[in-house]
Protein backbone atom coordinates (compact mmCIF):
# COMPACT_ATOMS: atom_id res chain seq x y z
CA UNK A 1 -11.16 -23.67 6.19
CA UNK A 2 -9.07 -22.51 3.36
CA UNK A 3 -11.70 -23.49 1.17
CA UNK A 4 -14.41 -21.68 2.70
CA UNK A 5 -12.12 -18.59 2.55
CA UNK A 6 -11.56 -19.00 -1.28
CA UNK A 7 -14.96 -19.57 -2.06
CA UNK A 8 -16.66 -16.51 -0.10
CA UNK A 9 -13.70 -14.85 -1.96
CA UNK A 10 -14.64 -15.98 -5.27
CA UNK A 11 -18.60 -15.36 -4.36
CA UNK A 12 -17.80 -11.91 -3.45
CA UNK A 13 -16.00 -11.13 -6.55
CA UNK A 14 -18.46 -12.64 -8.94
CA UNK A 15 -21.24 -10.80 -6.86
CA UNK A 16 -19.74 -7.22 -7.36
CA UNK A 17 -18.47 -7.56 -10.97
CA UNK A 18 -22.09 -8.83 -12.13
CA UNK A 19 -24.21 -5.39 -10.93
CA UNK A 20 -21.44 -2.66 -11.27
CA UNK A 21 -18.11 -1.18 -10.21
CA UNK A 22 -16.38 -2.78 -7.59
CA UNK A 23 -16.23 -1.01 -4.03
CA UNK A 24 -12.78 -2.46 -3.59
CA UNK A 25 -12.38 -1.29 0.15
CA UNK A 26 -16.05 -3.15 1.16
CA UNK A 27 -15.14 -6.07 -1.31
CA UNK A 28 -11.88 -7.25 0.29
CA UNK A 29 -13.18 -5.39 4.35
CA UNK A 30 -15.66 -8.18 3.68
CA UNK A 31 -13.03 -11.13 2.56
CA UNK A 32 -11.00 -10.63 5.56
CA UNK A 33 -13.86 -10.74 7.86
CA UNK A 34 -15.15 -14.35 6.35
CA UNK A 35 -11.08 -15.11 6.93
CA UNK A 36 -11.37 -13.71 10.80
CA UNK A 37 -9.44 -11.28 10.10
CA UNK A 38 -11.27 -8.36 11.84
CA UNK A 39 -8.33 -6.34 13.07
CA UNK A 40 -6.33 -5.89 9.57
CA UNK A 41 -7.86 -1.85 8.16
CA UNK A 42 -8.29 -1.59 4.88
CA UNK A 43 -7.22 2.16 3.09
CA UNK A 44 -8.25 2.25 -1.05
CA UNK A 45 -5.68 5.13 -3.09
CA UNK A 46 -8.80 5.13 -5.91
CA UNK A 47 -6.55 6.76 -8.09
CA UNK A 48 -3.72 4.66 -7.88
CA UNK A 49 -5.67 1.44 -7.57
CA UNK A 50 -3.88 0.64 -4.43
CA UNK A 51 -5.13 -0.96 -1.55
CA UNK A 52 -3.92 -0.38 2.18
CA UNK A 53 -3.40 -3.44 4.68
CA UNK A 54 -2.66 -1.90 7.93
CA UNK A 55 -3.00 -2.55 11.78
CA UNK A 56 -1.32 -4.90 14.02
CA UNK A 57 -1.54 -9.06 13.51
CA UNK A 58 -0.40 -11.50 15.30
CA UNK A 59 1.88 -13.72 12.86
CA UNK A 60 3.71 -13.40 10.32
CA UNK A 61 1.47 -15.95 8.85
CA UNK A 62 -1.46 -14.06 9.11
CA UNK A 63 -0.05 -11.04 7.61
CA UNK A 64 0.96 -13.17 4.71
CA UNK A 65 -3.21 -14.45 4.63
CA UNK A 66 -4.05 -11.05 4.83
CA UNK A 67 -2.44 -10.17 1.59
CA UNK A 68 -3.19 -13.49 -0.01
CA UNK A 69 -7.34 -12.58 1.18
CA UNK A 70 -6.77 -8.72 -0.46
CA UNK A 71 -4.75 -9.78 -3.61
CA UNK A 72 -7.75 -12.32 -4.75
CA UNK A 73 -10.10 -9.49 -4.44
CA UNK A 74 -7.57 -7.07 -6.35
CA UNK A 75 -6.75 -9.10 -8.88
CA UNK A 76 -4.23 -7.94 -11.62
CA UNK A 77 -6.82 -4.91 -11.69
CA UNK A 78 -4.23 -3.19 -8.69
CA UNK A 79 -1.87 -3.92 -6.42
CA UNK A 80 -1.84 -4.66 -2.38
CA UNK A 81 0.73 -2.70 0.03
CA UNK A 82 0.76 -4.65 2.84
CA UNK A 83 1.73 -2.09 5.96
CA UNK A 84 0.54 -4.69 8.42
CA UNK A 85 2.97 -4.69 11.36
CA UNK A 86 3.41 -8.52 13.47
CA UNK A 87 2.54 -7.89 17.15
CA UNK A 88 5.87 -7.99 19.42
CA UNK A 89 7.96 -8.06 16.37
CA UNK A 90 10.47 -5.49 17.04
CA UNK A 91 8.16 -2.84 17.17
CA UNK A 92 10.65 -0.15 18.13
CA UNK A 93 13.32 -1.02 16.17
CA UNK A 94 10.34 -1.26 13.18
CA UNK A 95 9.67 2.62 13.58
CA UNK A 96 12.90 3.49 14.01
CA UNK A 97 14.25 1.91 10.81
CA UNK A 98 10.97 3.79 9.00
CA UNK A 99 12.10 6.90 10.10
CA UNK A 100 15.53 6.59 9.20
CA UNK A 101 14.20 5.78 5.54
CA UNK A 102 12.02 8.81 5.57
CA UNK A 103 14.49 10.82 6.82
CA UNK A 104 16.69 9.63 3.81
CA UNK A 105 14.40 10.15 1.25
CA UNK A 106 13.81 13.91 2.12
CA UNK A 107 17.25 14.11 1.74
CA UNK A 108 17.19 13.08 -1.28
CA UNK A 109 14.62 15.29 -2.29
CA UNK A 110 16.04 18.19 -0.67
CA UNK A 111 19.20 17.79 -2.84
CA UNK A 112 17.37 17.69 -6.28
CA UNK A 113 17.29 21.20 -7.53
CA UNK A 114 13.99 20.35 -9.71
CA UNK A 115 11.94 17.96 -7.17
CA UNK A 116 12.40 19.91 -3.75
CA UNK A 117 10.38 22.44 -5.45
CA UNK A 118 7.35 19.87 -5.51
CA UNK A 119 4.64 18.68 -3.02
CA UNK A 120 6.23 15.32 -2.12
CA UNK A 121 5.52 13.27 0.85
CA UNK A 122 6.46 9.44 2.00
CA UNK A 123 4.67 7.55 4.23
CA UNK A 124 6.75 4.56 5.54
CA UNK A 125 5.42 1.71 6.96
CA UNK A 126 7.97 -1.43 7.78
CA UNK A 127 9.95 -0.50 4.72
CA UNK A 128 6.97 0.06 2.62
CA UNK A 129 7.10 3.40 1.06
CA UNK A 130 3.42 4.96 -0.08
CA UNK A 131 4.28 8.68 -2.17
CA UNK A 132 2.23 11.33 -1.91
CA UNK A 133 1.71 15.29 -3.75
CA UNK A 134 2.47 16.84 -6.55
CA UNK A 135 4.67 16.94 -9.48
CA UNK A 136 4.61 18.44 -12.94
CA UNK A 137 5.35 15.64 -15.38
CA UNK A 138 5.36 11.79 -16.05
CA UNK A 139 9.19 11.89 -15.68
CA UNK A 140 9.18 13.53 -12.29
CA UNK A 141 7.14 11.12 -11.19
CA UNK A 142 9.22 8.22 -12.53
CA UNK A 143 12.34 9.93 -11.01
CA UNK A 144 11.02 10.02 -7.78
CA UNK A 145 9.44 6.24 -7.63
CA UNK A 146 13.03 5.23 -8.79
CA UNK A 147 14.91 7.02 -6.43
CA UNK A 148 12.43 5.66 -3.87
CA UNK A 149 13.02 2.33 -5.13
CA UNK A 150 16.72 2.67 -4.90
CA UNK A 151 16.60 4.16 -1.16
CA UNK A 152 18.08 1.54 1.36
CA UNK A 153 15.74 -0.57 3.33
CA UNK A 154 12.50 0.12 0.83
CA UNK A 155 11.16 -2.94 0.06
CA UNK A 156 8.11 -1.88 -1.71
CA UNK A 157 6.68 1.71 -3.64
CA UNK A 158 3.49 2.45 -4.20
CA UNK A 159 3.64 5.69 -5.90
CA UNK A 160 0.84 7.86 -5.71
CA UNK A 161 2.50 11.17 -7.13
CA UNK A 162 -0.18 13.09 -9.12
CA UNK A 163 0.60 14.92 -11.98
CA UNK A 164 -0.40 18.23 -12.09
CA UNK A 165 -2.38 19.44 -15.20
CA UNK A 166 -1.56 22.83 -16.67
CA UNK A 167 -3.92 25.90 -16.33
């Protein structure tokens, strides 16, 4: 089985990168489908060359497979944020704890004299933290992914702060 999985992995890859640009979202929509994996959505951040893993599964296991499946397509050409929540898995207590790290890091942007002044935005997922808007420079952006970072209960950033160009 695993086999089968790798292979329509590796035929999909080699298909794409022989004709032109990858669509990443198709490309690994169409791995997790040959690994019956119908029910794990699949978001693509373009810009940030990050790709989305969300829904509901039923194991831990096959959230792991799921980012194993998305990871071969990605390569080192991006990174996978898997937001995939485990079915009956503390749920609840899931959302709650996700809100409580939101909740933080708004604080934490409130109380910076420079960044509250921006468009930022987090989107929190079991701990992983996707960050979204607007900031002026390279170093805001760092700041903020580092801060992020730093925030109890992240495990994972994917920041996806643009920086705005002057005009």
């Amino acid at each position: 089985m695993k086999l089968r999985i790798y292979a329509a992995i590796a035929a999909a890859s080699l298909g794409v990168a022989c004709h032109r640009a990858p669509d990443t979202e198709n490309t690994v929509r169409k791995a997790l489908n040959q690994a019956n994996m119908q029910q794990v959505d699949v978001k693509v951040d373009d810009d940030e060359h990050i790709v989305h893993l969300k829904g509901t599964v039923g194991s831990l296991a096959e959230r792991s497979r799921a980012e194993e499946v998305a990871g071969a397509i990605v390569g080192t050409s991006g990174r996978v944020l898997n937001e995939l929540t485990v079915k009956g898995l503390n749920d609840t207590t899931a959302d709650d704890l996700d809100g409580d790290i939101r909740k933080h890091l708004d604080r934490m942007i409130d109380n910076d004299p420079t960044l509250k002044q921006r468009d930022i935005n987090f989107e929190v997922t079991n701990g992983m933290v996707a960050i979204k808007g607007d900031v002026r420079n390279a170093d805001e952006k760092n700041r903020v992914g580092e801060m992020t970072k730093a925030a109890p209960g992240v495990k994972e950033v994917a920041n996806g702060l643009h920086i705005e160009s002057d005009q």
